[in-house]
Protein backbone atom coordinates (compact mmCIF):
# COMPACT_ATOMS: atom_id res chain seq x y z
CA UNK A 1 35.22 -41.06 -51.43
CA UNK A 2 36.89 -41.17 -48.06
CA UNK A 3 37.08 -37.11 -48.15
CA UNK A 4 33.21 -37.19 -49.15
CA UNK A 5 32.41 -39.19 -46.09
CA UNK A 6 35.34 -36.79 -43.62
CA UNK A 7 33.01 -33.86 -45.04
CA UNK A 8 29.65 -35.45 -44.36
CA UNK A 9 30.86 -36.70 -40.81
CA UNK A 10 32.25 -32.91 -39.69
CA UNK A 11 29.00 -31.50 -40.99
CA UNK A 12 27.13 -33.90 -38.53
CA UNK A 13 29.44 -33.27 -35.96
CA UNK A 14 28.62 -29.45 -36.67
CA UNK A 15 25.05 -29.92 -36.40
CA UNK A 16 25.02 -31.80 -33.46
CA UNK A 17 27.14 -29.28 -31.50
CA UNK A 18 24.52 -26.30 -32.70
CA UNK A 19 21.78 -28.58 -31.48
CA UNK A 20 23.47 -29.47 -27.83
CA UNK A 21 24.31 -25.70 -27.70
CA UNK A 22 21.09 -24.50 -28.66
CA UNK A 23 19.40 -27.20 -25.77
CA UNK A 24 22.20 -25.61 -23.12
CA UNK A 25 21.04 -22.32 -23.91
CA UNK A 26 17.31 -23.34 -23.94
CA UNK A 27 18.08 -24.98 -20.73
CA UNK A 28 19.17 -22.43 -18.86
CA UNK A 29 16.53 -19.96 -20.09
CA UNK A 30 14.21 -22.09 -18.91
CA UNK A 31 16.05 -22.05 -15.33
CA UNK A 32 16.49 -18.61 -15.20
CA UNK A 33 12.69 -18.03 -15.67
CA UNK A 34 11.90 -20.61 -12.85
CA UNK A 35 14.75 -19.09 -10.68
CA UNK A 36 12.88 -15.60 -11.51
CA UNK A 37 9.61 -16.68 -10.56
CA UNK A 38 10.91 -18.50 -7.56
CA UNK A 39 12.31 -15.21 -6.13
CA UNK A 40 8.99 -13.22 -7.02
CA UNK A 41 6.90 -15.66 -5.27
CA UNK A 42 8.72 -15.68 -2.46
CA UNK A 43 9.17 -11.51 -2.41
CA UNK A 44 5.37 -11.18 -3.31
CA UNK A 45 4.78 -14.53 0.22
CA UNK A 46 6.66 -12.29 2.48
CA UNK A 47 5.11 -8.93 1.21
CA UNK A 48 1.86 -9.79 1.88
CA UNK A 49 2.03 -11.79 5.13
CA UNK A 50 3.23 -10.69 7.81
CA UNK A 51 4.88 -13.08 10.42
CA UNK A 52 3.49 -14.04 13.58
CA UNK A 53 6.85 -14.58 15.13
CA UNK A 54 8.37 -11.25 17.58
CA UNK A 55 11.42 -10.10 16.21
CA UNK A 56 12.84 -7.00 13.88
CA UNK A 57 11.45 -6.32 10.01
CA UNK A 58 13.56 -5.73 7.11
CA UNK A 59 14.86 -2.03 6.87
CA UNK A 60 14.26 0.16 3.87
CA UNK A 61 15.75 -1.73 1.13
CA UNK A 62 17.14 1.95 -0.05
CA UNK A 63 19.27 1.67 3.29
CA UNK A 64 20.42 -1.91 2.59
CA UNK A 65 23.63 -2.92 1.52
CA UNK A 66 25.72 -5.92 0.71
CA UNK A 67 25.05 -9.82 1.43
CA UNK A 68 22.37 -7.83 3.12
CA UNK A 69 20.36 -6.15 0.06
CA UNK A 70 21.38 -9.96 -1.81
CA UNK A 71 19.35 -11.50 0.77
CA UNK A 72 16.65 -9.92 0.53
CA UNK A 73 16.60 -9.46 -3.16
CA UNK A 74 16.55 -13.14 -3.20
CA UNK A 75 13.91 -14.04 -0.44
CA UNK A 76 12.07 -10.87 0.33
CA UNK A 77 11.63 -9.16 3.31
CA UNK A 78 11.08 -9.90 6.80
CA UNK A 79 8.19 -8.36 8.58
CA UNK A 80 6.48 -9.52 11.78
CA UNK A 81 2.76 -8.55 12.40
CA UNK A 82 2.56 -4.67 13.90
CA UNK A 83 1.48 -4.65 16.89
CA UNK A 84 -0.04 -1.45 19.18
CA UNK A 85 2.69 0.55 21.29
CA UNK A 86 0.71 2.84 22.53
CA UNK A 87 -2.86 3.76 23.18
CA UNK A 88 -4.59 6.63 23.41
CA UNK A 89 -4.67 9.39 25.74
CA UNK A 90 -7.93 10.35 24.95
CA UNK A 91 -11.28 8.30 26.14
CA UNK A 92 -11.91 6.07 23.90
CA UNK A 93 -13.54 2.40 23.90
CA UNK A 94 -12.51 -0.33 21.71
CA UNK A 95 -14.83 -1.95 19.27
CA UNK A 96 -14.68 -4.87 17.38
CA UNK A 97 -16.22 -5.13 13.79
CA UNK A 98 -16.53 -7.93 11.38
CA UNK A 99 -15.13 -7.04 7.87
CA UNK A 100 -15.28 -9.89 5.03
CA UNK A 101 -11.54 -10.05 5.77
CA UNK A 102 -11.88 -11.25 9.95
CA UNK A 103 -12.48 -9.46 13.14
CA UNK A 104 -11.04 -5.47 12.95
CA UNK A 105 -10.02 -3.57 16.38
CA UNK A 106 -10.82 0.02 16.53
CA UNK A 107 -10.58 2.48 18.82
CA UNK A 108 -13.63 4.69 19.32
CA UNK A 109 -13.29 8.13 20.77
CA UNK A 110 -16.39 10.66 20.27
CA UNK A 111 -16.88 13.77 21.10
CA UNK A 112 -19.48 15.46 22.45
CA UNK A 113 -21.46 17.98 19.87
CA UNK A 114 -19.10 16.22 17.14
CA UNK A 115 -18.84 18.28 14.07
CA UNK A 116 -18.45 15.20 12.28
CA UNK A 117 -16.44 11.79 12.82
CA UNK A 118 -13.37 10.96 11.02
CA UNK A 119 -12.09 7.60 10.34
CA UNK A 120 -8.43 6.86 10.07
CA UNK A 121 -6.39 4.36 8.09
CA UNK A 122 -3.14 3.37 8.49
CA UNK A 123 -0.19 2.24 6.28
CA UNK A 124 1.43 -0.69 5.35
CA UNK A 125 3.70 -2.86 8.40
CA UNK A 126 1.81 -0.30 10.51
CA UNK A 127 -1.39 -0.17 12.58
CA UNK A 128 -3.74 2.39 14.65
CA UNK A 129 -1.36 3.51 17.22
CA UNK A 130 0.89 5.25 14.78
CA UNK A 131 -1.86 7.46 14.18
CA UNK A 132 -2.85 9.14 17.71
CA UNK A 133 -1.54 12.58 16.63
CA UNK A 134 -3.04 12.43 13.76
CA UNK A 135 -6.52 11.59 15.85
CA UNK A 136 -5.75 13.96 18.91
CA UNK A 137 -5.67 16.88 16.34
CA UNK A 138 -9.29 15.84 14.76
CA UNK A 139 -10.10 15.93 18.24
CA UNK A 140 -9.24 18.88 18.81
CA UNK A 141 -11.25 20.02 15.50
CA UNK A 142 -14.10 19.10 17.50
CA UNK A 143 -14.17 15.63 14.99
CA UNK A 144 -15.01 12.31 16.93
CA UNK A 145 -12.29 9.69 15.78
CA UNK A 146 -12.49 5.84 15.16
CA UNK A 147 -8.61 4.42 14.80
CA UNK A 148 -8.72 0.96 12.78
CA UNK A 149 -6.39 -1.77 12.58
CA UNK A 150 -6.92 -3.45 9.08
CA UNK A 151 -7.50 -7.31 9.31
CA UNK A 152 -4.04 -8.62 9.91
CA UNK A 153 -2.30 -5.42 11.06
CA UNK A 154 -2.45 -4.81 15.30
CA UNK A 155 -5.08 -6.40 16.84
CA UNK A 156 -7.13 -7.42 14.28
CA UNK A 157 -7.26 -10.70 13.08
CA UNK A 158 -5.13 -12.55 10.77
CA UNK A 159 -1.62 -11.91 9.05
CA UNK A 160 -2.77 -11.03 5.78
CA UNK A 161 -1.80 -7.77 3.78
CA UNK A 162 -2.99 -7.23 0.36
CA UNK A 163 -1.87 -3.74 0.34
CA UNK A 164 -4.87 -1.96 -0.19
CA UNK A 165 -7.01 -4.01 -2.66
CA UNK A 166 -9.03 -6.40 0.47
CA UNK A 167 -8.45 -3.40 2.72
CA UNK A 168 -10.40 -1.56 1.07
CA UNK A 169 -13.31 -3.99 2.19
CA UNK A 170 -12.52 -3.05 5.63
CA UNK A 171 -13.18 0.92 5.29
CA UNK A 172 -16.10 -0.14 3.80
CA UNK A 173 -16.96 -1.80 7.18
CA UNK A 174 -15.85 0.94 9.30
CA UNK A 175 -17.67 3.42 7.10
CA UNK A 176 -21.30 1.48 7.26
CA UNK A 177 -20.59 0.81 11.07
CA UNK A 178 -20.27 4.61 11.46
CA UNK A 179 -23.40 5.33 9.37
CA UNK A 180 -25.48 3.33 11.56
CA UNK A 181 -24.06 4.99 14.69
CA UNK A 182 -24.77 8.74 13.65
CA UNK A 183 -26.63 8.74 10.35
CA UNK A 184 -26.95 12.49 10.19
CA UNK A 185 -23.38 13.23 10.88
CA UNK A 186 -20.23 13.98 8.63
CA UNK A 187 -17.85 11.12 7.93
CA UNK A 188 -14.56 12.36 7.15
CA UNK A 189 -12.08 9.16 5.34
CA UNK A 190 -7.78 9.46 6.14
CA UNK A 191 -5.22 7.46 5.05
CA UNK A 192 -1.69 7.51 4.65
CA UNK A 193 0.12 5.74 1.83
CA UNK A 194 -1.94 1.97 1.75
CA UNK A 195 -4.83 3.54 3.71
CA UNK A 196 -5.01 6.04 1.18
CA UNK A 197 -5.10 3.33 -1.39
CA UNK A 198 -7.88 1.66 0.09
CA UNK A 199 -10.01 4.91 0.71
CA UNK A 200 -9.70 5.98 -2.99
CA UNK A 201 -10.53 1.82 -4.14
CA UNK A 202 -13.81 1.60 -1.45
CA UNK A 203 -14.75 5.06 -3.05
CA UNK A 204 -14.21 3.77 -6.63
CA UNK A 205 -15.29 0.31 -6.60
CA UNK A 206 -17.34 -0.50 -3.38
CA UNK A 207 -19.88 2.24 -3.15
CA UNK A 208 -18.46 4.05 -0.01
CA UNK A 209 -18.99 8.22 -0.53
CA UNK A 210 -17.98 10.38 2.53
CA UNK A 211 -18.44 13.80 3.36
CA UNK A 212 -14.56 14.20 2.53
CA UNK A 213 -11.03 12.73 2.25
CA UNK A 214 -8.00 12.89 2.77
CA UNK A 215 -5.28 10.99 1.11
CA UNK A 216 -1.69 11.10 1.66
CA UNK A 217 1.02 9.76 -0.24
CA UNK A 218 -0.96 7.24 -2.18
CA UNK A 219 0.88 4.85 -4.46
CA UNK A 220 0.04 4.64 -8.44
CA UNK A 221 -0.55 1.29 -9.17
CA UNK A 222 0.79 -1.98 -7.48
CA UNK A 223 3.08 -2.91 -10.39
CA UNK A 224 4.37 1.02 -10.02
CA UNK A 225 5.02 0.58 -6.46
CA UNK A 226 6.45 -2.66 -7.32
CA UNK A 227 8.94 -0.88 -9.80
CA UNK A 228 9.95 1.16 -7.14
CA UNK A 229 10.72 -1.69 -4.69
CA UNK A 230 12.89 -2.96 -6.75
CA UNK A 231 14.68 0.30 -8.05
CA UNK A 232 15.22 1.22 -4.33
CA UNK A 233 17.36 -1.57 -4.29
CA UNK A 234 19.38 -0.53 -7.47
CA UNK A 235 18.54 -3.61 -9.56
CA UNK A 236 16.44 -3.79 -13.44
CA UNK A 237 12.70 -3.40 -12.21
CA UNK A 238 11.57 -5.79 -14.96
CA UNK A 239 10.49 -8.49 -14.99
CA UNK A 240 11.29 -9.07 -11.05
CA UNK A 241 8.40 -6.26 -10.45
CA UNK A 242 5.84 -7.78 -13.03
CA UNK A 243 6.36 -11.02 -11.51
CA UNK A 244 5.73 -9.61 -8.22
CA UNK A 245 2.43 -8.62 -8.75
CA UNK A 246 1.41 -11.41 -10.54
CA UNK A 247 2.16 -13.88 -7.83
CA UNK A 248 1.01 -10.73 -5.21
CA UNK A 249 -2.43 -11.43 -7.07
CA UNK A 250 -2.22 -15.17 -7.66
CA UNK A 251 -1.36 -15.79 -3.56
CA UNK A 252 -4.17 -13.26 -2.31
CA UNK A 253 -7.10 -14.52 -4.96
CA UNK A 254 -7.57 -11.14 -7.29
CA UNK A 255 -5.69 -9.31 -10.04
CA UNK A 256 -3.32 -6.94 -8.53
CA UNK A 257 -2.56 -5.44 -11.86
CA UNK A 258 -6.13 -3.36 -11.29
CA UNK A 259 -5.03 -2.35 -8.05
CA UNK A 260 -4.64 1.28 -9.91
CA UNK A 261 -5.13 4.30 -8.02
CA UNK A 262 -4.97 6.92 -10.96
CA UNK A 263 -7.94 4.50 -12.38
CA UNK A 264 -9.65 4.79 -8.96
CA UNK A 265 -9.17 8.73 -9.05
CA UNK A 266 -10.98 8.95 -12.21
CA UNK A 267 -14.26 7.59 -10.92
CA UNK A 268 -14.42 9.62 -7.39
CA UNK A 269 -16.33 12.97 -7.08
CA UNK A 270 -15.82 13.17 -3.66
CA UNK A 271 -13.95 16.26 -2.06
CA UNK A 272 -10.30 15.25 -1.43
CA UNK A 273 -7.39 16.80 -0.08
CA UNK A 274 -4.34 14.82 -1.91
CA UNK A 275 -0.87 15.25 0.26
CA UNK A 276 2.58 14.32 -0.98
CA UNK A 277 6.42 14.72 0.15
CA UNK A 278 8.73 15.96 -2.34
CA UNK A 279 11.50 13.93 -1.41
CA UNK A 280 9.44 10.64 -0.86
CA UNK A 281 11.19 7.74 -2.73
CA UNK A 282 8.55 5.46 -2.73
CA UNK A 283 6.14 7.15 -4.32
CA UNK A 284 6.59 9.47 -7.27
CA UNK A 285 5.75 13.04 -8.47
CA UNK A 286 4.35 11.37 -11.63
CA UNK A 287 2.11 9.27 -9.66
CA UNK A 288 0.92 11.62 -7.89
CA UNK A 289 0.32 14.51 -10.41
CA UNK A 290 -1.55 11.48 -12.52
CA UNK A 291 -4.04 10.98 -9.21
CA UNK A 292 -4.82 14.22 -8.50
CA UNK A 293 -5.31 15.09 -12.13
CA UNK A 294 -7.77 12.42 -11.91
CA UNK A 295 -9.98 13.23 -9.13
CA UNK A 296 -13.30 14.44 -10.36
CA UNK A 297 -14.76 16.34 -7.68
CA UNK A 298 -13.45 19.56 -5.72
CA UNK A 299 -9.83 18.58 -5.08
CA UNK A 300 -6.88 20.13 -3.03
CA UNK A 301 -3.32 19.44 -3.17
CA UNK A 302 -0.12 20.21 -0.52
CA UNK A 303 3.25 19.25 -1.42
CA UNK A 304 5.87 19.15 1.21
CA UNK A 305 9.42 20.06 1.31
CA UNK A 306 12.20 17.93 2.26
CA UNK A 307 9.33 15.16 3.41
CA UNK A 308 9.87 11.49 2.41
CA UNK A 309 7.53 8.76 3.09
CA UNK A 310 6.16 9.46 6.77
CA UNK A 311 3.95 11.63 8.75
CA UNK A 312 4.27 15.43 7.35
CA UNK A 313 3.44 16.71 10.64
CA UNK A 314 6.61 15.77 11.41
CA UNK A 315 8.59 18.21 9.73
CA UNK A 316 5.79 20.53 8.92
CA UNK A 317 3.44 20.86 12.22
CA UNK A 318 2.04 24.14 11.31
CA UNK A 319 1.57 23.61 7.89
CA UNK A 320 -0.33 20.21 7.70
CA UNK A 321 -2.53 21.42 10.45
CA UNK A 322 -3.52 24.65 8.73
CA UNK A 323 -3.93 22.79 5.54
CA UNK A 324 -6.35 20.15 7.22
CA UNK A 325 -8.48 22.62 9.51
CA UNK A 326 -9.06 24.86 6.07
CA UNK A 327 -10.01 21.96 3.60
CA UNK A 328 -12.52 20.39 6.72
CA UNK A 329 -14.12 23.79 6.94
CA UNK A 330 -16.20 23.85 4.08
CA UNK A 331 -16.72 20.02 3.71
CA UNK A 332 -18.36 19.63 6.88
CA UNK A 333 -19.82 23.28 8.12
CA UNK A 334 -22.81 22.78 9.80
């Protein structure tokens, strides 16, 4: 009897540890997914608001290393509100419009006997000044220009960046402003990387249909560009990426898991002119052969050698100009 009752009492003792084990390991599942969340909330805060205080932004997380990359793998980056540089050295007059998202500063610079006007977006932690080459060479295309700071980029109001998806809102603004300015003349769309997003979203979703685009480097999808956040910083994409988005989406009031440029491609017919740099590590070949694959209407593609994430008239002047001034030719010939 006694070694009946040892028995019984060790199997107790057995099943208790298996259920305190099974609670420790429940326990810290649970705080691993709140600990995961935490840091994609905070990532997905600081991604998509930019701070009003002066000071430096986070370098490319590719470039990062040590206690640095940690930080900011646990809290996100750092990134003030861009501000204007420079201005033009062109005449130009600045003009205020009022997009859903707040007040947006543009520069205005037409031409006289304008072949056309062509609207310019910028990218993301950038604004209208970093695209005055890009304008000055329109110009000299005989294109008026109108430079645009989305809503919480430069001058225009608020600190807000959803990365393309409300953005989009404000080409629409720009492009209806423009309409009722010259409503018999050619209005051209550029963008570079989240410009480009939110030209190929206001064509797909919002109605907007321009003579002609241009797009360059635009991302996939969010969660893709997410992905490659993360694998820039040489850690497991998922689930710090899905989370991401979600709380991206959750924070900013609409599902950034739609925020899909190959989807977008699909439903355009415009005539677009789809650039990309080879050696860009933000945004792949596979997203971009999936966009341009897309596209519906008369499309054009340049690739460029040894050309990351940045201007390509950097690297290739004569190239990106010749490329431009042919596709423009036919889309806006009198």
């Amino acid at each position: 009897m006694p070694d009946q009752s040892r028995a019984r009492a060790g199997r107790l003792v057995n099943a208790g540890g298996k259920v305190r084990r099974r609670r420790i390991w429940l326990l810290a599942a649970l705080l691993a997914f709140i600990g995961l969340n935490a840091v994609a909330f905070f990532h997905a805060w600081r991604f998509t608001h930019f701070s009003l205080e002066a000071g430096p932004r986070t370098g490319h997380p590719e470039r990062l290393t040590g206690w640095r990359k940690l930080g900011v793998l646990l809290t996100g980056v750092v990134n003030p509100k861009p501000v204007n540089r420079s201005k033009p050295a062109f005449p130009y007059q600045t003009v205020l419009l009022r997009s859903p998202n707040g007040h947006l500063e543009t520069w205005y610079a037409p031409v006289q006997g304008a072949r056309g006007t062509v609207a310019l977006f910028h990218g993301y932690t950038s604004s209208k000044a970093a695209q005055l080459t890009e304008a000055a060479y329109f110009r000299q295309l005989g294109y008026s220009v109108l430079l645009t700071d989305f809503a919480g980029n430069g001058g225009s109001e608020g600190n807000r960046c959803t990365v393309g998806y409300r953005e989009a809102e404000d080409v629409r603004t720009v492009f209806r402003w423009l309409q009722r300015q010259q409503p018999e003349q050619h209005i051209v769309l550029y963008g570079v990387s989240m410009g480009a997003e939110a030209i190929l979203r206001a064509e797909s979703e919002l109605g907007v249909r321009p003579a002609a685009s241009i797009v360059e480097c635009p991302y996939g999808s969010m969660l893709q560009t997410a992905r490659n956040r993360f694998t820039a910083l040489r850690v497991p994409a998922f689930p710090l990426a899905n989370l991401l988005v979600f709380w991206g989406g959750v924070q900013n009031g609409f599902w950034a898991f739609d925020l899909d440029a190959t989807e977008f491609a699909s439903r355009i017919s415009t005539p677009t002119l789809l650039m990309w740099g080879e050696a860009d590590p933000r945004v792949t070949r596979a997203e971009t052969d999936a966009i341009f694959q897309n596209l519906r209407g008369p499309k054009q593609r340049q690739d460029f050698a040894d050309s990351g994430h940045e201007p390509y008239w950097g690297k290739h002047p004569a190239l990106w100009q010749r490329r431009i001034r042919e596709f423009l030719q036919p889309a806006t010939r009198p």
